[in-house]
N, C-alpha and C. Protein backbone atom coordinates (compact mmCIF):
# COMPACT_ATOMS: atom_id res chain seq x y z
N UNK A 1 29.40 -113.64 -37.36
CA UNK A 1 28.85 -112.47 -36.70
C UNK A 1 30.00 -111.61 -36.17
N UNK A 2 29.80 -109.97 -36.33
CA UNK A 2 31.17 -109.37 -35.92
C UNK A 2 31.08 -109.21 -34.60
N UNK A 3 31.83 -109.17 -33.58
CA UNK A 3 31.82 -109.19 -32.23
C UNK A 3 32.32 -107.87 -32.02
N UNK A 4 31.93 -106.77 -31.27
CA UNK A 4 32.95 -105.71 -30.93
C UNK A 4 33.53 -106.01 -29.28
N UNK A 5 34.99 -105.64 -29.22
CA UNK A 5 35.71 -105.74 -28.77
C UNK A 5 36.38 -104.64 -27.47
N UNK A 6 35.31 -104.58 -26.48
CA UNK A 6 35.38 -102.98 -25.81
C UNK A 6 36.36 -103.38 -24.17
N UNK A 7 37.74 -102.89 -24.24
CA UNK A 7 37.82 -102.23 -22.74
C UNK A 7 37.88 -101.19 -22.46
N UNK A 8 37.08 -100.73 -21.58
CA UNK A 8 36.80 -98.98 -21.38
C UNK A 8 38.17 -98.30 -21.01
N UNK A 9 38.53 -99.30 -20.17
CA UNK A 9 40.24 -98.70 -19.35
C UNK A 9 41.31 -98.63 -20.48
N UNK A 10 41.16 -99.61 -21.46
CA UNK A 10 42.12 -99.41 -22.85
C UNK A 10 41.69 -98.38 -23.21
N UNK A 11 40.87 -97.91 -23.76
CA UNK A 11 40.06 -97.01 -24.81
C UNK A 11 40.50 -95.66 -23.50
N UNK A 12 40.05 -95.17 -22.95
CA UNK A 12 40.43 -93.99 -22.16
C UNK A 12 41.82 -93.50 -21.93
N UNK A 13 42.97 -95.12 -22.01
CA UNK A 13 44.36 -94.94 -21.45
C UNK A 13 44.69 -94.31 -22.48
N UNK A 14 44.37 -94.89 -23.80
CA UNK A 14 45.66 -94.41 -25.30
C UNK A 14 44.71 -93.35 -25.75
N UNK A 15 43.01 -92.73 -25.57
CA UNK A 15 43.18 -91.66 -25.54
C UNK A 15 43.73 -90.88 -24.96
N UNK A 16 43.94 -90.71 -23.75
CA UNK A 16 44.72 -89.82 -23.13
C UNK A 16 45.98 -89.88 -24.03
N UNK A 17 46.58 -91.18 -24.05
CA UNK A 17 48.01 -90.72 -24.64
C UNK A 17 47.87 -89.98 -25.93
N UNK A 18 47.09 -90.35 -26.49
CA UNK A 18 46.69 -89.72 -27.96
C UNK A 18 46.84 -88.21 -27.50
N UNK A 19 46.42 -87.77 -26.78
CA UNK A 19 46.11 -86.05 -26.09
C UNK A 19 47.37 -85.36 -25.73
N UNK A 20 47.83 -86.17 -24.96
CA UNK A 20 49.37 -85.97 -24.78
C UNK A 20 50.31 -85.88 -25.57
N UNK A 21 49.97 -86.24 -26.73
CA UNK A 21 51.14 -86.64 -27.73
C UNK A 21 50.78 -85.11 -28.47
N UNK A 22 49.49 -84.77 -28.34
CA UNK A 22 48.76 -83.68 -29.20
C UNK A 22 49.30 -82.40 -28.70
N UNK A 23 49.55 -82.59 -27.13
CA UNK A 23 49.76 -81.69 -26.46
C UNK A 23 51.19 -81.03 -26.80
N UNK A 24 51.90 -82.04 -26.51
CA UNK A 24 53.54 -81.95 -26.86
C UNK A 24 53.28 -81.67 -28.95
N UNK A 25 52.91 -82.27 -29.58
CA UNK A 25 53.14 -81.75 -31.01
C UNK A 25 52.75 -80.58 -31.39
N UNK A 26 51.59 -79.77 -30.68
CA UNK A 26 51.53 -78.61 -31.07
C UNK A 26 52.23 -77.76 -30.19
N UNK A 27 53.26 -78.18 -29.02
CA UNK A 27 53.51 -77.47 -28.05
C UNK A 27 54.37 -76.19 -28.62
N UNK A 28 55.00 -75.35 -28.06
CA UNK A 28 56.11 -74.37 -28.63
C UNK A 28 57.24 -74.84 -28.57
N UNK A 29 57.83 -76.23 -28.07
CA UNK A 29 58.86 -77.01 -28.38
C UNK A 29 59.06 -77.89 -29.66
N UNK A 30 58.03 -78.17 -30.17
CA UNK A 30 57.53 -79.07 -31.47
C UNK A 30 56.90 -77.97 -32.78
N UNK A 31 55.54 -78.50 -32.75
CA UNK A 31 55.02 -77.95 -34.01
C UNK A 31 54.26 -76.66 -33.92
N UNK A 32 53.89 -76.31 -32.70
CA UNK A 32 52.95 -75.17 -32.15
C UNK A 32 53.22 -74.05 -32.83
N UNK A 33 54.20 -73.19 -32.74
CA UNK A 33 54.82 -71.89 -33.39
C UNK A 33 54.54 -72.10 -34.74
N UNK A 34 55.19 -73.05 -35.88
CA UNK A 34 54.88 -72.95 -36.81
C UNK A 34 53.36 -73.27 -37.42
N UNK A 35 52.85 -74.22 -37.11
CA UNK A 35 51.34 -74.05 -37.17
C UNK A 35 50.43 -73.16 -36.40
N UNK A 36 50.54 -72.37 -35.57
CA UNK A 36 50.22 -71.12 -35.39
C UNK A 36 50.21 -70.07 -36.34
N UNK A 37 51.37 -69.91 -36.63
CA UNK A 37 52.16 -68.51 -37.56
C UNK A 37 51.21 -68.82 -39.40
N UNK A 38 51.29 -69.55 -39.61
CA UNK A 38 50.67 -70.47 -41.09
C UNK A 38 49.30 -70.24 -40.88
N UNK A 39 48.42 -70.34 -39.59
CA UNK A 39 47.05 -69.78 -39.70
C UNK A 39 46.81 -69.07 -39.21
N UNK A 40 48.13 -67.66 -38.96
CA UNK A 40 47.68 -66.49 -38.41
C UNK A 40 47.13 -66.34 -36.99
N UNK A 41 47.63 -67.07 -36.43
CA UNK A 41 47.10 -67.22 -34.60
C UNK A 41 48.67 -67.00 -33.84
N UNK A 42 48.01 -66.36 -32.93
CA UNK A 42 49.29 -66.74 -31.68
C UNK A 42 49.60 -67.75 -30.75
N UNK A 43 50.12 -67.62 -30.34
CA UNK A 43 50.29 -69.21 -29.04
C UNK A 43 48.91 -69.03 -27.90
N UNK A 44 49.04 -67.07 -27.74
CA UNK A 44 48.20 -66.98 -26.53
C UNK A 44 46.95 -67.11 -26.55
N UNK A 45 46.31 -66.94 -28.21
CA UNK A 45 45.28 -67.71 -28.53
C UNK A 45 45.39 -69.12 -28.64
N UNK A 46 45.80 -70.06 -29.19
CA UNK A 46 46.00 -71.23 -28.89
C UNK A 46 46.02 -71.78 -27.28
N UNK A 47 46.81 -70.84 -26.42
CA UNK A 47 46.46 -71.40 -24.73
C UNK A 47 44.86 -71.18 -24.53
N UNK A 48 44.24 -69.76 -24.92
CA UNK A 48 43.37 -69.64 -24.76
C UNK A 48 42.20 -70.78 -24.66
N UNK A 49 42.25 -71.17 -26.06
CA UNK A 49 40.87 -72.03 -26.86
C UNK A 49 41.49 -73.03 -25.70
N UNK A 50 42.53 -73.82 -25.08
CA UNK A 50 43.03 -74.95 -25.13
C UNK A 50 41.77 -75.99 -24.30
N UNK A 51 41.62 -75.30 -22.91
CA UNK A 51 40.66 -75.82 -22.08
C UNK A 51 39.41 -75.69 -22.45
N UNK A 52 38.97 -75.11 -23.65
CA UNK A 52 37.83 -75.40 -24.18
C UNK A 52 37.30 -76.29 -24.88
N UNK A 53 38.89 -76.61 -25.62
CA UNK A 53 38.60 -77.95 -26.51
C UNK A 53 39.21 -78.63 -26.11
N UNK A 54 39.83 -79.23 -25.29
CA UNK A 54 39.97 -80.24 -24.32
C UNK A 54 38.83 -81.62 -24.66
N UNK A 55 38.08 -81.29 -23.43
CA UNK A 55 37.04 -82.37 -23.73
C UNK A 55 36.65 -82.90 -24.64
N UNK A 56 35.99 -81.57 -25.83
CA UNK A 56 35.78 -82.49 -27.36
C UNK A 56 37.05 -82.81 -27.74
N UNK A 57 38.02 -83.07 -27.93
CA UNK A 57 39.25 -83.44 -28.40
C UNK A 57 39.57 -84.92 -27.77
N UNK A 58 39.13 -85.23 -26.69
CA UNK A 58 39.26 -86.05 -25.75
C UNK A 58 38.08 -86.99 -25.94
N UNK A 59 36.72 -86.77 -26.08
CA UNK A 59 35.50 -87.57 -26.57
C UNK A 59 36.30 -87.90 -27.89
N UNK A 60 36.69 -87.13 -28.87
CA UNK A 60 37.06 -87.71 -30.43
C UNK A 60 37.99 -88.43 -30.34
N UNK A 61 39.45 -88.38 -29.37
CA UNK A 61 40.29 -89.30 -29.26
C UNK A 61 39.46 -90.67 -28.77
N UNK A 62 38.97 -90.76 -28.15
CA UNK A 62 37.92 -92.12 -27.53
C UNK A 62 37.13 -92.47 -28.73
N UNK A 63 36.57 -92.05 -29.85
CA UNK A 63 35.98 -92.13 -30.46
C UNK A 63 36.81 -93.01 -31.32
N UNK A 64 38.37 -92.43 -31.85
CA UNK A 64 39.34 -92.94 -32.57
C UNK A 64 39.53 -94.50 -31.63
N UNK A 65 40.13 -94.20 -30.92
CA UNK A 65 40.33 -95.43 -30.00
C UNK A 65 39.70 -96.97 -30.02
N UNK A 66 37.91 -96.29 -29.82
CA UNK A 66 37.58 -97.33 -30.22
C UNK A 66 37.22 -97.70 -31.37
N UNK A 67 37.69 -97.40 -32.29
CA UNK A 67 37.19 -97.70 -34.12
C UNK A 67 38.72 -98.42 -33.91
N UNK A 68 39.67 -97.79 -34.06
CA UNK A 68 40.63 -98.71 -34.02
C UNK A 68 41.50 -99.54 -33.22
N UNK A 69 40.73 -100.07 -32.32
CA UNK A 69 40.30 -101.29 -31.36
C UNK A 69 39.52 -102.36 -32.35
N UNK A 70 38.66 -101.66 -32.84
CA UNK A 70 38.04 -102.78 -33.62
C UNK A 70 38.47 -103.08 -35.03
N UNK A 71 39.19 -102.19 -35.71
CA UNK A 71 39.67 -102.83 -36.68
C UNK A 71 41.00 -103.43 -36.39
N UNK A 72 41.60 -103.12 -35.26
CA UNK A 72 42.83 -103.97 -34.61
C UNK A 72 42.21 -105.41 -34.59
N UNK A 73 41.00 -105.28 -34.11
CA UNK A 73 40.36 -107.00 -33.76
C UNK A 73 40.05 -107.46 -34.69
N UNK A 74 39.53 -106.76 -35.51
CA UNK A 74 39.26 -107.56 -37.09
C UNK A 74 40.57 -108.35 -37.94
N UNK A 75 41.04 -107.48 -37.83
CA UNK A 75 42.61 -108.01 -38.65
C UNK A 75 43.60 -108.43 -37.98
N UNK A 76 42.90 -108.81 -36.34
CA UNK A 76 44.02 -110.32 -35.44
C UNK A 76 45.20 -109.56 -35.57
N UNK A 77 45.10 -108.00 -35.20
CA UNK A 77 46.96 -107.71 -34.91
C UNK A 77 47.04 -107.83 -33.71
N UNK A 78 48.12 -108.69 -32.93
CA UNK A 78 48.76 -109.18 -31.90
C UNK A 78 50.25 -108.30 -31.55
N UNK A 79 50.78 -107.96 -32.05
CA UNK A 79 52.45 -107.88 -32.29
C UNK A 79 52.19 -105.55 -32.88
N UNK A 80 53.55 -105.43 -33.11
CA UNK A 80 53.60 -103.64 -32.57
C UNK A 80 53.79 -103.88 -34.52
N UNK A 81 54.14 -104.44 -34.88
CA UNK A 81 54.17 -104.42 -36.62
C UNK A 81 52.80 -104.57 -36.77
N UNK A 82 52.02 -105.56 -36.74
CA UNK A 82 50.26 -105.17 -36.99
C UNK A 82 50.51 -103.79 -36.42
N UNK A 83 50.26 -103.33 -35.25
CA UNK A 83 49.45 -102.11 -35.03
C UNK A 83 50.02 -101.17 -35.98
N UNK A 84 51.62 -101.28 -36.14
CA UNK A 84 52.62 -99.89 -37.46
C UNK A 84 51.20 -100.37 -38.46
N UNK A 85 51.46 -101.37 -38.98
CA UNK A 85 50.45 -101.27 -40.13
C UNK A 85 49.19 -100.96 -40.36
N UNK A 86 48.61 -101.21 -39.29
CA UNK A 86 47.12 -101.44 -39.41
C UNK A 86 47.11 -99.38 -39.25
N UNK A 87 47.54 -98.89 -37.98
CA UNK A 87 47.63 -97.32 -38.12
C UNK A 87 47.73 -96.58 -39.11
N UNK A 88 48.68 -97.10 -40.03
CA UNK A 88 49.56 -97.22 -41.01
C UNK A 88 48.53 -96.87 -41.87
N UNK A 89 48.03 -97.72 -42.07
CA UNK A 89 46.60 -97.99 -42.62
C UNK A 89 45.39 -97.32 -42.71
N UNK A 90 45.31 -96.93 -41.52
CA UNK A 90 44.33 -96.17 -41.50
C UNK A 90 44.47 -94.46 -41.60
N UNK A 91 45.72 -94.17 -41.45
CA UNK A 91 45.95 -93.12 -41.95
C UNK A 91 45.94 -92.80 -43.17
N UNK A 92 46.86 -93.67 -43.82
CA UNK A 92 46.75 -93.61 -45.46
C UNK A 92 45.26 -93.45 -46.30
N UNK A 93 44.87 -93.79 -45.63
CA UNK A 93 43.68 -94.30 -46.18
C UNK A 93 42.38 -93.09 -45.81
N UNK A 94 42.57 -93.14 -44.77
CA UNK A 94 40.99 -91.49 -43.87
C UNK A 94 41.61 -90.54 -43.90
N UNK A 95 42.96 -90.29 -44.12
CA UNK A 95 43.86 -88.75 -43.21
C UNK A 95 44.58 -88.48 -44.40
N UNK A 96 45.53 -89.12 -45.13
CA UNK A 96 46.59 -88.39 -46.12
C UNK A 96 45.68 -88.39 -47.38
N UNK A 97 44.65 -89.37 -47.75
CA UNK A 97 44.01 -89.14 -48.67
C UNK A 97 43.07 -88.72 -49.10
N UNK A 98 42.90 -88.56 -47.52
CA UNK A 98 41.07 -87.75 -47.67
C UNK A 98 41.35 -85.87 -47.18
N UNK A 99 42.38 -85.78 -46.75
CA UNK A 99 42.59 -84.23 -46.14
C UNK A 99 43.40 -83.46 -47.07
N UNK A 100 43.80 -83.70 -48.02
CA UNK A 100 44.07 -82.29 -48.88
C UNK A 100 43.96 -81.58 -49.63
N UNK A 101 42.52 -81.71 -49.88
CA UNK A 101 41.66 -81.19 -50.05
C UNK A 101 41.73 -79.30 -49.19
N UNK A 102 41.77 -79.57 -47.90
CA UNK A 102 41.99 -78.39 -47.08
C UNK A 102 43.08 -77.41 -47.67
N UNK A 103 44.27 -78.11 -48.66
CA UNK A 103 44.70 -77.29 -49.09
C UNK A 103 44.49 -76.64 -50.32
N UNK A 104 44.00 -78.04 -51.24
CA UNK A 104 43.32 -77.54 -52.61
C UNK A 104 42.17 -77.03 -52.78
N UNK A 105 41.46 -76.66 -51.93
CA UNK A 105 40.30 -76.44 -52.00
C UNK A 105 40.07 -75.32 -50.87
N UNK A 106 40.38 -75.46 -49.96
CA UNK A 106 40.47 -74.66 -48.68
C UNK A 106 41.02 -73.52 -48.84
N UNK A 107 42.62 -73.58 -49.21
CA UNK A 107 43.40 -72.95 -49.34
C UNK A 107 44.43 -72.82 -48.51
N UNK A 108 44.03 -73.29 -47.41
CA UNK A 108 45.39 -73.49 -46.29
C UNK A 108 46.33 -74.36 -46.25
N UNK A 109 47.33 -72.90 -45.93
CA UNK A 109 49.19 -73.44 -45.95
C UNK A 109 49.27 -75.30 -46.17
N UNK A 110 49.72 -75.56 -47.18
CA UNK A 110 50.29 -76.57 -46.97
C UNK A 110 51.44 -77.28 -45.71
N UNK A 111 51.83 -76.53 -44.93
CA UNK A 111 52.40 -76.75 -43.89
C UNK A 111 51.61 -77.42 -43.00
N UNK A 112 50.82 -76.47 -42.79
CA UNK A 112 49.64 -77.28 -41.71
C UNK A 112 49.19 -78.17 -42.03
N UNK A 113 48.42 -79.13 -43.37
CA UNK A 113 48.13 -80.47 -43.38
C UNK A 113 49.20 -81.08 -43.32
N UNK A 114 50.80 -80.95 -43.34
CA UNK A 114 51.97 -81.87 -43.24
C UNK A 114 51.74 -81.92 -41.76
N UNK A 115 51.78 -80.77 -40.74
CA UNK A 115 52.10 -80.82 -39.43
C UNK A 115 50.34 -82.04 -38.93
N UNK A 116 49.24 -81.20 -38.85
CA UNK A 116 48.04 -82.04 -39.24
C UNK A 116 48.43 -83.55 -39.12
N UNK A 117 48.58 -84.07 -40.31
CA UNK A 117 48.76 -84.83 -41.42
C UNK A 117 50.06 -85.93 -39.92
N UNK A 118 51.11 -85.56 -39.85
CA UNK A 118 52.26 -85.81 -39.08
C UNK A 118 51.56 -86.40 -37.68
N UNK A 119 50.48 -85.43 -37.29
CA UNK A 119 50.44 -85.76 -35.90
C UNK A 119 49.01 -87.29 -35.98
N UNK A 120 48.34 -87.07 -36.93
CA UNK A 120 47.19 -88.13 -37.14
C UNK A 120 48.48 -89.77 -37.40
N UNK A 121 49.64 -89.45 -38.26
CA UNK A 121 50.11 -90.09 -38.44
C UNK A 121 50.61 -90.94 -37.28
N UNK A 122 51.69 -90.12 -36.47
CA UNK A 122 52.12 -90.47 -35.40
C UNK A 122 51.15 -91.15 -34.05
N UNK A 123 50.19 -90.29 -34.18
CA UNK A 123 49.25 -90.58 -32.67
C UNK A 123 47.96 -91.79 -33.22
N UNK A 124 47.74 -92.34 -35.03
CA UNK A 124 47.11 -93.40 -35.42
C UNK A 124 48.07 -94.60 -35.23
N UNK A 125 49.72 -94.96 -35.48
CA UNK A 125 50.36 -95.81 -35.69
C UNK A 125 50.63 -96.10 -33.60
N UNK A 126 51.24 -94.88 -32.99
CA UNK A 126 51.08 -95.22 -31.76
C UNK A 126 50.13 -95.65 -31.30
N UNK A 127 48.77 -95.19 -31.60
CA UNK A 127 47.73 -95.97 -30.64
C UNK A 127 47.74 -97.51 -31.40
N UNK A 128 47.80 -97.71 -32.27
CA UNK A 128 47.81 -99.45 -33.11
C UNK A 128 49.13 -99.86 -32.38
N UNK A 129 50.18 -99.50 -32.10
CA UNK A 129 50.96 -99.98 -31.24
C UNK A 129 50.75 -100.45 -29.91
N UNK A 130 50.49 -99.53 -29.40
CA UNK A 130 49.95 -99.68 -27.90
C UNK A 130 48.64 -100.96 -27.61
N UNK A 131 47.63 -100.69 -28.84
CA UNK A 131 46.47 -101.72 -28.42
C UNK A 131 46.77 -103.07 -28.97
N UNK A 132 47.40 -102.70 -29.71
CA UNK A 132 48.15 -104.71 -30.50
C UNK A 132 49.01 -105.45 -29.56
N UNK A 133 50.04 -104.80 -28.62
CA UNK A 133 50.73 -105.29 -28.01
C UNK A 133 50.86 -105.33 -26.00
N UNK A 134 50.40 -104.15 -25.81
CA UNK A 134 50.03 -104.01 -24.59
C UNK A 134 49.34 -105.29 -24.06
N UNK A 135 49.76 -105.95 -22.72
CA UNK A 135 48.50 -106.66 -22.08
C UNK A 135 47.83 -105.75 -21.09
N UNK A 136 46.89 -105.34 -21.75
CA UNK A 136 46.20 -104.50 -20.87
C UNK A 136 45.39 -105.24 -19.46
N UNK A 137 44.74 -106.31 -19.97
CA UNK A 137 44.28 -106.18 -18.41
C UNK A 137 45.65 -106.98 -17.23
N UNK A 138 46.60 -107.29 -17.27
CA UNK A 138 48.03 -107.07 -16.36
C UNK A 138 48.46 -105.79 -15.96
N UNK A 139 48.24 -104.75 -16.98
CA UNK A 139 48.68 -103.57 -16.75
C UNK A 139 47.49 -102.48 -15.95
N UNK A 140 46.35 -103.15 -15.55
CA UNK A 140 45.44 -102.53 -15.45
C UNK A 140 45.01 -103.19 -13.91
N UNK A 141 45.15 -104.27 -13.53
CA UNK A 141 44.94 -104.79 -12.54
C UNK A 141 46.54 -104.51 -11.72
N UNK A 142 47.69 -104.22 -12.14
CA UNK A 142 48.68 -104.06 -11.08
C UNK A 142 48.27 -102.44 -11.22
N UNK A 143 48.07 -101.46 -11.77
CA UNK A 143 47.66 -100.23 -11.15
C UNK A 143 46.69 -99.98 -10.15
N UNK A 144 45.84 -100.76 -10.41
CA UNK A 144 44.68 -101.10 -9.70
C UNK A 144 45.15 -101.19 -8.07
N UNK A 145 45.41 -102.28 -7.86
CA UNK A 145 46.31 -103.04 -7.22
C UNK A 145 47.41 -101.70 -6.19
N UNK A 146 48.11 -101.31 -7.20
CA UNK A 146 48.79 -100.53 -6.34
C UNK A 146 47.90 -99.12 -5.39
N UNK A 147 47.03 -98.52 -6.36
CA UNK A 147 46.16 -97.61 -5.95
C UNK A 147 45.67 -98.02 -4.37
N UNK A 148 45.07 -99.24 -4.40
CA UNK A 148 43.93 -100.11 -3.85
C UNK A 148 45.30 -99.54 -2.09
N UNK A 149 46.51 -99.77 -2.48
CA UNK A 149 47.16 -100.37 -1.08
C UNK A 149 47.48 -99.13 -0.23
C-alpha cells in the first residue's frame, strides 16, 4: 500500500526557498533583463504583475514540493545525490522534455525555455536536495524552540 509522506513545515520551507530562488533568477542581477527583453516586457511590468502572482506561484511551489516529497519517499532517497538525481529526474523527464514545444510550436525565443528550463532545473534538483538530506524535524523544533523563548 503507498503511504504518502506529508510535513507541512517541510513542504512550505523549500517552497518558499523554491520562490526565492525564483526571485533572485529572474531578478535584474540574474536572468530578469534578458527574459524580459525576449518576450517583449519590461522589468516595470514584471514588478508590476509580481505581487499578483505571488501567491499562485507559491500554492504551485507547494504543489511541486509535495509531489516531490513523495517521489523522494518512493525511491528511499536519504543522501543530497538521491535528491541531484531524483530532481534530476524529474526535470528531465516533465520540464526539458515536455516544454519545447513552447518553442516549436509556440514560437517563443528559445532563450526563454533555456532560462525557464534552467530555473525548473535548478529549483527541482535543490528542492530533492534539501528534502533527501535535511533533518527536518531537528531543524524545525530548534526554530521552534528559539521563537518560543
Amino acid at each position: 500500500m503507498l503511504e504518502f509522506q506529508m510535513h507541512w513545515t517541510e513542504i512550505l520551507l523549500v517552497a518558499l526557498a523554491r520562490n526565492l530562488l525564483g526571485l533572485a533568477w529572474y531578478s535584474p542581477v540574474m536572468f530578469g533583463p534578458s527574459w524580459a527583453r525576449h518576450l517583449g516586457c519590461t522589468q516595470q511590468a514584471m514588478r508590476q504583475r509580481l505581487l499578483r502572482v505571488l501567491p499562485l506561484e507559491f500554492a504551485c511551489s507547494c504543489i511541486i514540493a509535495f509531489v516531490l516529497a513523495q517521489v523522494l519517499n518512493f525511491a528511499g532517497a536519504i543522501d543530497w545525490v538521491m535528491g541531484v538525481v531524483v530532481g534530476f529526474l524529474m526535470w528531465a523527464g516533465f520540464i526539458a522534455a515536455a516544454t519545447p514545444n513552447q518553442v516549436l510550436y509556440a514560437r517563443r525565443p528559445a532563450a526563454v525555455y533555456l532560462i525557464d528550463s534552467g530555473f525548473c532545473l535548478a529549483s527541482l534538483v535543490g528542492m530533492g536536495v534539501l528534502m533527501a538530506t535535511w533533518q527536518w524535524d531537528a531543524v524545525i523544533h530548534t526554530a521552534l524552540a528559539a521563537v518560543a523563548k
